[in-house]
Protein backbone atom coordinates (compact mmCIF):
# COMPACT_ATOMS: atom_id res chain seq x y z
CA UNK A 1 8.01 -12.30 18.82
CA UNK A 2 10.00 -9.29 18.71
CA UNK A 3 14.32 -8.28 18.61
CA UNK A 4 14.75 -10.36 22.02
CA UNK A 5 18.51 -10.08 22.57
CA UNK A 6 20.57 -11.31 25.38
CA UNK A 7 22.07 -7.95 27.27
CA UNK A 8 25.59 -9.60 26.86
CA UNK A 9 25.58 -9.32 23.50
CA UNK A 10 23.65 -6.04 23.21
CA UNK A 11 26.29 -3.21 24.08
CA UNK A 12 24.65 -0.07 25.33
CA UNK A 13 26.48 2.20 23.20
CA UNK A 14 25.72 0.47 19.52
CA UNK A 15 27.53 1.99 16.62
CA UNK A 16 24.78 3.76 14.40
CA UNK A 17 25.05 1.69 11.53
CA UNK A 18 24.46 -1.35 13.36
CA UNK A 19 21.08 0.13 15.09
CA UNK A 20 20.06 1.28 11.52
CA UNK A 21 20.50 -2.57 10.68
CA UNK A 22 18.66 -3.71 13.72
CA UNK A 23 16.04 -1.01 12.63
CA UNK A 24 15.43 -2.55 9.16
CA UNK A 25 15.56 -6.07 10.42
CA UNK A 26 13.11 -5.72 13.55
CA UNK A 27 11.36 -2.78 12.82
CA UNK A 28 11.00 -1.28 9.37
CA UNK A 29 11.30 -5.05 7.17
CA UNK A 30 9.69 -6.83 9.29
CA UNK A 31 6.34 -8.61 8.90
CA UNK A 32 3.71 -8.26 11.70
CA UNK A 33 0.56 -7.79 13.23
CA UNK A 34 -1.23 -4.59 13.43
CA UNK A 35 -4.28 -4.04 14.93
CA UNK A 36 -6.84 -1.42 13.24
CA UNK A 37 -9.36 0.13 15.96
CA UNK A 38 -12.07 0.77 13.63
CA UNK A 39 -15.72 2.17 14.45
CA UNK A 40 -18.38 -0.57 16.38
CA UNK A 41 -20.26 -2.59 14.23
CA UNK A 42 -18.50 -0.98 10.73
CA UNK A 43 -15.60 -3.12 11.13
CA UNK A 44 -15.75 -4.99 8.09
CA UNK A 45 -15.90 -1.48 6.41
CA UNK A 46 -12.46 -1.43 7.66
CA UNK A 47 -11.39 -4.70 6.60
CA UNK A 48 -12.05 -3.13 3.12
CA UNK A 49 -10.63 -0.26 3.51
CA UNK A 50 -7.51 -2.32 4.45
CA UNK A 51 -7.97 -4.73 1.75
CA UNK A 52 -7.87 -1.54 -1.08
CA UNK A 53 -4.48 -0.99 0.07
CA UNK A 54 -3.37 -3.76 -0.99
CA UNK A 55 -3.11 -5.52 2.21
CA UNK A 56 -3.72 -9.50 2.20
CA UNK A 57 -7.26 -10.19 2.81
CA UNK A 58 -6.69 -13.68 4.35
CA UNK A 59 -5.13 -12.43 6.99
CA UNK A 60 -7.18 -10.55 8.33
CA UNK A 61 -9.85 -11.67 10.91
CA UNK A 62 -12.41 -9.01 12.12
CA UNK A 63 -12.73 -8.89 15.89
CA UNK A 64 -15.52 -6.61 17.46
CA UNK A 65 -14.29 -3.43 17.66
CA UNK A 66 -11.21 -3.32 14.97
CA UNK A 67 -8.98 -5.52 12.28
CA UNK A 68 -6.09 -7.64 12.58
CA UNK A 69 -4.01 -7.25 9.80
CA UNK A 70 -0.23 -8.29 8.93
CA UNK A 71 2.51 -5.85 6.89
CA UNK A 72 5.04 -3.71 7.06
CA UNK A 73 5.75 -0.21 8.94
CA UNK A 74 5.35 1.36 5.14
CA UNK A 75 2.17 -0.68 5.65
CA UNK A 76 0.98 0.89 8.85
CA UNK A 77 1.82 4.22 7.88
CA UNK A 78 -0.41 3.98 4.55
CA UNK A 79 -2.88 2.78 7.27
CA UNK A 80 -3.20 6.07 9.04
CA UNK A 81 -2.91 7.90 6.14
CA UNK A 82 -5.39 6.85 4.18
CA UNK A 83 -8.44 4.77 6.54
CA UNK A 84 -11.55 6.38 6.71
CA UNK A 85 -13.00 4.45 9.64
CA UNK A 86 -10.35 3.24 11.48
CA UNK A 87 -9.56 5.60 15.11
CA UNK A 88 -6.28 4.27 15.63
CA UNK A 89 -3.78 1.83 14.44
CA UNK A 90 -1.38 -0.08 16.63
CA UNK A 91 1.84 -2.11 16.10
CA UNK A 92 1.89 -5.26 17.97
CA UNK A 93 5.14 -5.12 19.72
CA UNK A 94 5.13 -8.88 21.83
CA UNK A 95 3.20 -10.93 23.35
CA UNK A 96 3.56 -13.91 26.30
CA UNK A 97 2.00 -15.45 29.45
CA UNK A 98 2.22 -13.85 32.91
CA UNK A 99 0.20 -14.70 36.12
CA UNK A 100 2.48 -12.85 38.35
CA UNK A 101 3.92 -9.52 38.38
CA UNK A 102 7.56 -10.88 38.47
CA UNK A 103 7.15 -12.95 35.03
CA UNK A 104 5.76 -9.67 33.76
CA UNK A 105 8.99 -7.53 34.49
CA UNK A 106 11.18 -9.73 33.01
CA UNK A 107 9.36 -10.25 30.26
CA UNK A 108 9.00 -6.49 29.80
CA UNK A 109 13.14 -6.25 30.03
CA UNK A 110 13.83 -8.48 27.18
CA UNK A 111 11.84 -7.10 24.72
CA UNK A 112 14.37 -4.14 22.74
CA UNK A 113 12.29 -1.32 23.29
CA UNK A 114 15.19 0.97 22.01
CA UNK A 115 13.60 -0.05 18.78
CA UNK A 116 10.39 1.45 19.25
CA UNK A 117 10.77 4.48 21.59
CA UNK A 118 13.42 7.62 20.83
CA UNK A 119 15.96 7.77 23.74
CA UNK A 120 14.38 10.01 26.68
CA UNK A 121 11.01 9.12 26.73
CA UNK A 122 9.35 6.19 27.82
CA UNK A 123 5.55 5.64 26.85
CA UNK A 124 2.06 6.23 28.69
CA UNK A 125 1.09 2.50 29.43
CA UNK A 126 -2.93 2.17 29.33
CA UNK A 127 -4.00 -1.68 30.62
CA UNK A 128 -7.11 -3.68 30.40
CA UNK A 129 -7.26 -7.00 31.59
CA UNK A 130 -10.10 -9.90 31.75
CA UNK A 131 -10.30 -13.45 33.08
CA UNK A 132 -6.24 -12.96 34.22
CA UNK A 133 -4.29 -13.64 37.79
CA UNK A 134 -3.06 -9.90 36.77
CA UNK A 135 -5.89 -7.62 37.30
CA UNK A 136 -4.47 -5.14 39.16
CA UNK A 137 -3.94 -2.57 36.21
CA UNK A 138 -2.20 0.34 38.00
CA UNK A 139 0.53 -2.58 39.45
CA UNK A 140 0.43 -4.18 35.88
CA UNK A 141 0.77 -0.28 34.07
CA UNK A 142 3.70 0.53 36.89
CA UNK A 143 5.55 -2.65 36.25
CA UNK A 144 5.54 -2.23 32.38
CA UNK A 145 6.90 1.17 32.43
CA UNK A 146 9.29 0.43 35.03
CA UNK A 147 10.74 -2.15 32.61
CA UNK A 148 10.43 -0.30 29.48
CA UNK A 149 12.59 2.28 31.80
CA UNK A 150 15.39 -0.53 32.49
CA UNK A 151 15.68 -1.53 29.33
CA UNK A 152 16.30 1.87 27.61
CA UNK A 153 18.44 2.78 30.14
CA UNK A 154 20.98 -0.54 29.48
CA UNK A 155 20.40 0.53 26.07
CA UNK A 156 22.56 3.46 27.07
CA UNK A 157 19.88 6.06 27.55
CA UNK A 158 19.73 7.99 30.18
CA UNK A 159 16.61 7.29 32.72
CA UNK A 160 13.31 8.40 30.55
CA UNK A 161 10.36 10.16 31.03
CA UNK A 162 7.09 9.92 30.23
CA UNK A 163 6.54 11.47 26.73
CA UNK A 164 4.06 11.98 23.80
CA UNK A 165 4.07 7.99 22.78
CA UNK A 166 1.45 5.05 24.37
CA UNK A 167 1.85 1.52 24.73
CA UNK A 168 -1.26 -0.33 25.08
CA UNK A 169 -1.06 -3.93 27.64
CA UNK A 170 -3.99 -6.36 26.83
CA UNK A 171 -4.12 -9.26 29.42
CA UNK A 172 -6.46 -12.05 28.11
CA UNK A 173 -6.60 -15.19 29.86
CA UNK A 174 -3.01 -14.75 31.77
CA UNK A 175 -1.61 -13.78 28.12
CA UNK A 176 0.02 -10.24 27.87
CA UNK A 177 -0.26 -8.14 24.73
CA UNK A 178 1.86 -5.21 23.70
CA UNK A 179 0.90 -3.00 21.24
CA UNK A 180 2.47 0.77 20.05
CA UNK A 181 0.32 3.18 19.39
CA UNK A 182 1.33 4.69 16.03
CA UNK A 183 -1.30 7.10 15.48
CA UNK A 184 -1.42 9.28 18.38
CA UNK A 185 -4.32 11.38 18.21
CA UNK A 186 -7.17 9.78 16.82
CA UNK A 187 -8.00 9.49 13.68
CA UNK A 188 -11.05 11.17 13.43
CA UNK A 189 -9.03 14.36 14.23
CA UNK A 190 -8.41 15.18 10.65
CA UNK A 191 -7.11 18.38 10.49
CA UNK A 192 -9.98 19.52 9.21
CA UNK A 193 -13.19 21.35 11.03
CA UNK A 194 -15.35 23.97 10.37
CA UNK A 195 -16.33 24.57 14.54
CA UNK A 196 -18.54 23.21 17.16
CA UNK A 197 -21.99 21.93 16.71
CA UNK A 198 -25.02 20.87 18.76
CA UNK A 199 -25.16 17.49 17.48
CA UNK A 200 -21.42 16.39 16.67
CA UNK A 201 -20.51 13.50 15.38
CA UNK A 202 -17.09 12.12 14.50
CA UNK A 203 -15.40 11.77 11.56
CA UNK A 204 -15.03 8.79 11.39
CA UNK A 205 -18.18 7.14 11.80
CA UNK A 206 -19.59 9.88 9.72
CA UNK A 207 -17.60 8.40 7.03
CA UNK A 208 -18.51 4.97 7.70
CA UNK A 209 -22.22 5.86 7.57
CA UNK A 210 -21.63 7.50 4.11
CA UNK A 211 -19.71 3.73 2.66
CA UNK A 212 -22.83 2.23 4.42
CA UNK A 213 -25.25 4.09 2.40
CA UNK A 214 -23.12 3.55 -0.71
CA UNK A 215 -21.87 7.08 -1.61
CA UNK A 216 -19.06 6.99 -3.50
CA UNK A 217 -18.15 10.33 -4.76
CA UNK A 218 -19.95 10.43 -7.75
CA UNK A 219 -23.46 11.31 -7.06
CA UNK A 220 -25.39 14.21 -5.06
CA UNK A 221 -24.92 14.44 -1.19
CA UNK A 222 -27.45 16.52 0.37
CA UNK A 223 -27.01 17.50 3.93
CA UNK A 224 -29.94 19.59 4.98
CA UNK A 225 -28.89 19.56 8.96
CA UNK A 226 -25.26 20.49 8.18
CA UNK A 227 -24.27 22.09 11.90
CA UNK A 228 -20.59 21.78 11.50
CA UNK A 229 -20.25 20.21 8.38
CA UNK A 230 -18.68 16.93 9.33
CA UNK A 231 -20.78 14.94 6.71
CA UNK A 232 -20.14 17.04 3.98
CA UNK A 233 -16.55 17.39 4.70
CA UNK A 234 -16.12 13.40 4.90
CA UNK A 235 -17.81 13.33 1.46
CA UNK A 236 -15.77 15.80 -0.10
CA UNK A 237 -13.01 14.19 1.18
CA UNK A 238 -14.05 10.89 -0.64
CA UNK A 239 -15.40 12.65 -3.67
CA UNK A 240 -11.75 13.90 -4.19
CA UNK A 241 -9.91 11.18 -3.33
CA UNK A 242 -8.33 13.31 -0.41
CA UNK A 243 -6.64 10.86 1.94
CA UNK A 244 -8.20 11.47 5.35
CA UNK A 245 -4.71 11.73 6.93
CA UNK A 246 -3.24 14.53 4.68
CA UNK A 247 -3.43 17.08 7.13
CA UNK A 248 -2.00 15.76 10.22
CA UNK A 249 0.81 14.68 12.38
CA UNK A 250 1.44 10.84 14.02
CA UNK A 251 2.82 9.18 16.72
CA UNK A 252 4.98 7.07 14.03
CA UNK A 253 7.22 10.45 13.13
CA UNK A 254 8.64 10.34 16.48
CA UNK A 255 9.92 6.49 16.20
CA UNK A 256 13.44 6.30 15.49
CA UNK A 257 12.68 4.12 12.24
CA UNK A 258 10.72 6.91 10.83
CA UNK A 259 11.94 7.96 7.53
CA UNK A 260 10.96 11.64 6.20
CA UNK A 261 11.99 10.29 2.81
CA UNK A 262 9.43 7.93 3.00
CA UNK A 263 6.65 9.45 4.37
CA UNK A 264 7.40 12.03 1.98
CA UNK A 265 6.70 9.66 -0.84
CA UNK A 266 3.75 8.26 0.98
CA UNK A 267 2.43 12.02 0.99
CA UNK A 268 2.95 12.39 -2.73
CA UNK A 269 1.01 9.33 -4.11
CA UNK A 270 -1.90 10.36 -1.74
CA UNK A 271 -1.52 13.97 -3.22
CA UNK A 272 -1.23 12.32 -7.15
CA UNK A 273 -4.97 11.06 -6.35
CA UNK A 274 -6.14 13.87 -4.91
CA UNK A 275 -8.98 15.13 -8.07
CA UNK A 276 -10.40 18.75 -8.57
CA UNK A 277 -14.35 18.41 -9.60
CA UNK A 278 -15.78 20.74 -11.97
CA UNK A 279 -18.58 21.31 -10.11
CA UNK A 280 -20.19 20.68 -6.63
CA UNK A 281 -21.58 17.38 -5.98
CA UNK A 282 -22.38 18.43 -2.18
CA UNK A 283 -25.01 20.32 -0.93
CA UNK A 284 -24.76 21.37 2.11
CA UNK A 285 -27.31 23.35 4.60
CA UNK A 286 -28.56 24.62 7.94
CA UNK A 287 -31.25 27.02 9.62
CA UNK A 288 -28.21 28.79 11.66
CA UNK A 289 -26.63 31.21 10.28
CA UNK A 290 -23.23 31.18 12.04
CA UNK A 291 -22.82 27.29 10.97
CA UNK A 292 -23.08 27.91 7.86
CA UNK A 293 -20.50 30.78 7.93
CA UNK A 294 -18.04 28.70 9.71
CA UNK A 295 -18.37 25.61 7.15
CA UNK A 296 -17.70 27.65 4.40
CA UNK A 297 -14.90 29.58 6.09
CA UNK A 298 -13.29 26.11 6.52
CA UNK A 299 -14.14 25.13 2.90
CA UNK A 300 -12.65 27.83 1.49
CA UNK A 301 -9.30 27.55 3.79
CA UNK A 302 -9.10 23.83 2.92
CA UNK A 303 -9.68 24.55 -0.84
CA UNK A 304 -12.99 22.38 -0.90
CA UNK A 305 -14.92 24.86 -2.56
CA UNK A 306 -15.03 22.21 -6.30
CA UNK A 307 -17.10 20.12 -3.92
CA UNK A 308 -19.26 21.79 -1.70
CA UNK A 309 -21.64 24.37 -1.58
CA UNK A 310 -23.25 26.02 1.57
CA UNK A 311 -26.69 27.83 2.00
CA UNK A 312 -28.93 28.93 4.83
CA UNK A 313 -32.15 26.90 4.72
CA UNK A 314 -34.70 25.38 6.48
CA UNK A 315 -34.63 21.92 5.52
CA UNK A 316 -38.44 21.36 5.02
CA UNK A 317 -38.21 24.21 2.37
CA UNK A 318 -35.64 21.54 0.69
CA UNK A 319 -36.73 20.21 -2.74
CA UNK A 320 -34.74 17.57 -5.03
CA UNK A 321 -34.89 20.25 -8.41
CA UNK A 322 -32.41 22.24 -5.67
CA UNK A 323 -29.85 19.99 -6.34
CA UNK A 324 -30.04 18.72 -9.80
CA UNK A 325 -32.16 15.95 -11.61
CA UNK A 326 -29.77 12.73 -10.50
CA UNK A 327 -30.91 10.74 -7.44
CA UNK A 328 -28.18 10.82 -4.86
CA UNK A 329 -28.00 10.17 -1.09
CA UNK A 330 -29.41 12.64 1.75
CA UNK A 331 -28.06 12.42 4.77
CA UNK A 332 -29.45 13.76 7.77
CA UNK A 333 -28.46 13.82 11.35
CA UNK A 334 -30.60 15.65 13.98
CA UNK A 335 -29.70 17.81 16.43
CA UNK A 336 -30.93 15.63 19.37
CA UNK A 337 -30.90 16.73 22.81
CA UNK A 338 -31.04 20.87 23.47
CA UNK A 339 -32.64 21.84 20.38
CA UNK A 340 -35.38 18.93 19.78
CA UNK A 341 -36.24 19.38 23.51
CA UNK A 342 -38.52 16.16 25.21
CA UNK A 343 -38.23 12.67 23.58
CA UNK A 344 -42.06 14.02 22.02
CA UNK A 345 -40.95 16.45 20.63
CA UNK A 346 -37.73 14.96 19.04
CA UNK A 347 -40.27 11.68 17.72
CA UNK A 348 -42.53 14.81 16.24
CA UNK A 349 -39.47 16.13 14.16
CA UNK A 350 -38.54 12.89 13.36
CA UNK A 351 -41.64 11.91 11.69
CA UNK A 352 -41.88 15.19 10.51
CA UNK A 353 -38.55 14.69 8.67
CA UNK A 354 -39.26 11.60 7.33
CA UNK A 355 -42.58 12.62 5.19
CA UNK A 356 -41.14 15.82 3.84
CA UNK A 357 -38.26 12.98 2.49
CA UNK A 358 -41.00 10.42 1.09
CA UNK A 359 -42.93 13.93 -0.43
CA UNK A 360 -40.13 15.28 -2.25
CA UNK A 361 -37.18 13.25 -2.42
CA UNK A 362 -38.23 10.18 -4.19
CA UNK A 363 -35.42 7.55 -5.65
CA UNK A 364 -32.95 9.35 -3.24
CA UNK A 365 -31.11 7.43 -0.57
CA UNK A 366 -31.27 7.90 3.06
CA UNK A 367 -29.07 7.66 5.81
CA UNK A 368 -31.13 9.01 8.86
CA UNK A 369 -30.04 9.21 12.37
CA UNK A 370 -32.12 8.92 15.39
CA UNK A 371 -31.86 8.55 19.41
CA UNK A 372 -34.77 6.40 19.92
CA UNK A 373 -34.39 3.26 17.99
CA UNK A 374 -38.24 3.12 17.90
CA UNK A 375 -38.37 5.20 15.98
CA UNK A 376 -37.44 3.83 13.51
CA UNK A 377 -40.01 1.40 12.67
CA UNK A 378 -42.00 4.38 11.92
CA UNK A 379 -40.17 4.97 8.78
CA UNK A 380 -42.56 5.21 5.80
CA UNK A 381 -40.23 3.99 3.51
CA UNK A 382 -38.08 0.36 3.69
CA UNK A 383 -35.15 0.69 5.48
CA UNK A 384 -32.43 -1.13 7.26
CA UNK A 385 -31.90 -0.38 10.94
CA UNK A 386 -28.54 -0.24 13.17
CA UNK A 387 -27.56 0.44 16.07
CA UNK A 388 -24.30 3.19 17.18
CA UNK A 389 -23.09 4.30 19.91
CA UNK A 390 -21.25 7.92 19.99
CA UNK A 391 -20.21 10.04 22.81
CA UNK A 392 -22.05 7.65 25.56
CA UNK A 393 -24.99 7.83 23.64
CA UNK A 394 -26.84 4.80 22.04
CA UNK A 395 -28.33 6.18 18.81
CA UNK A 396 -29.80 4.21 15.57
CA UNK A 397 -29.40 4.53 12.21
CA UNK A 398 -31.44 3.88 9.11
CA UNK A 399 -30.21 3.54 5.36
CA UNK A 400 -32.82 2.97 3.10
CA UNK A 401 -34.05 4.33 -0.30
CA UNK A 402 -37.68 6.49 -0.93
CA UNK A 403 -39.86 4.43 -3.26
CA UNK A 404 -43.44 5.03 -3.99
């Protein structure tokens, strides 16, 4: 439970040093939950992700969809820094049982939301709700802010307004949960893109595919359907230890127990591990000529250019000797829809693609990606199939190595 304090002895006009206090106790000290929104069906990728921070393992049950995990604000704000396939990261602020909108506004009143939110803004509420007497989520969304409102304004605010921060209401089974969102925009909006593509995909599940497949840094990536890059970014990100977060702003700056001194120090041990390679380990490719130009534009503004390389080429002109003698990982995804035209044509390609791989990238790993999940079955090589979804779309995926 959260800094529940009766309004007698909670003065509206607190002397700063005792909010600091209340900060550290409630706030920055304290132990809690956090919830990790991490990418479907990768969500123990997460959990290890989470677990190479240093974060307790035991306490840390996967749920579909994201992580439950327990630490500190320094904890949370490692989180976003440095998570690959997590989209968001919430604080879990309270939670309690409500059937009726009454219990929920008083509820909402208690909780010290002076704590959480700086003093003229209160937060967007967003509200799902199963299996609860409150269903209604406009009346449940109204009521929250209406309280968070209250409350700031006995704290000795003046009446907020809606601002840049999001609280997100969970009703389960008449129980309410309130969790901060401390990320703000996602996380797969790293900072870093090279332009628009035909066949996007996000960052983070690109990332998640590539700790699927086992890269880790060290040996070749080949992506021979490049578009905008967002494989071969993700990899050079991991190939240089670059913390996914470096490059961004978060919701969490705008909490009044943010601490630039700390996040400064956060930003300087993710900058200590940042590595320069002494050569390219990614290869990176596509028939269009203006992709190409824009991915290296952005590799050469992000100072990426140690670990990939860009060329125009068709990928069934690809051969392994391109690339060096090591085995490494290609990774391909198609650009589905406008360009591979009818659902033949795209099963053509596919098939297409996969026996220029088995003819001249033997030993390599694969991570292909297909629309039609019947597809792959066809795959002349052992592989192991899974299911994504991404933008509305249900797509599959297959990792699986070439062998004779």
């Amino acid at each position: 439970m959260t800094d529940h304090v009766p309004e007698a002895n909670h003065p509206p006009n607190d002397e700063r040093g005792a909010f600091d206090k209340r900060l550290r106790r409630h706030v920055i000290g304290r132990m809690r939950d956090y919830y990790a929104v991490s990418v479907p069906g990768f969500e123990a990728l997460c959990r290890r992700e989470l677990t190479g921070l240093g974060l307790d393992a035991t306490a840390m049950p996967l749920e579909r969809g994201g992580v439950v995990f327990r630490g500190r604000l320094v904890d949370c704000q490692r989180a976003n820094l440095c998570l690959r396939t997590a989209t968001r990261i919430l604080m879990r602020v309270d939670s309690f049982a409500a059937t009726n909108l009454r219990q929920l506004a008083k509820a909402t009143r208690r909780i010290a939301w002076e704590l959480f939110f700086s003093a003229h803004e209160r937060p967007w509420v967003k509200v799902s709700t199963r299996q609860s007497r409150l269903y209604h989520t406009a009346a449940i969304a109204q009521t929250l802010s209406e309280g968070i409102a209250l409350r700031l304004a006995q704290a000795g605010h003046a009446l907020p307004v809606n601002g840049s921060q999001t609280l997100y209401a969970r009703v389960v089974d008449d129980r309410v949960v309130l969790s901060v969102d401390s990320s703000g925009e996602p996380l797969y909006k790293r900072g870093i893109k090279s332009g628009p593509a035909q066949a996007p995909i996000r960052e983070t599940l690109a990332a998640a595919i590539l700790l699927r497949a086992g890269y880790d840094g060290r040996m070749p990536l080949v992506d021979p359907m490049c578009g905008s890059g967002t494989f071969s970014l993700e990899a050079a990100m991991l190939a240089k230890r670059m913390a996914p977060g470096i490059k961004r702003t978060f919701a969490f700056m705008e909490w009044p127990a943010y601490a630039e001194a700390q996040w400064a120090f956060l930003r300087r041990e993710a900058e200590a591990r940042i590595r320069k390679l002494n050569r390219p380990r990614i290869f990176a490719a596509d028939i269009d000529p203006d992709a190409c130009q824009r991915l290296a534009e952005c590799i050469d503004q992000e100072e990426l250019s140690d670990a990939i390389v860009v060329a125009r080429q068709d990928f069934f002109h690809s051969r392994t000797d391109h690339y060096g003698g090591m085995p490494g990982l290609v990774v391909i995804n198609p650009p589905y829809g406008i360009r591979l035209g009818s659902r033949c044509q795209a099963g053509d390609l596919f098939m297409a693609i996969c026996r220029h791989l088995k003819a001249h990238f033997m030993g390599w790993r694969v991570a292909l990606i297909t629309p039609d999940r019947r597809l792959v079955r066809q795959v002349p090589f052992s592989s192991q199939p899974m299911t994504l979804t991404h933008g509305g779309l249900t797509l599959a995926l297959a990792i699986g190595t070439i062998r004779g």
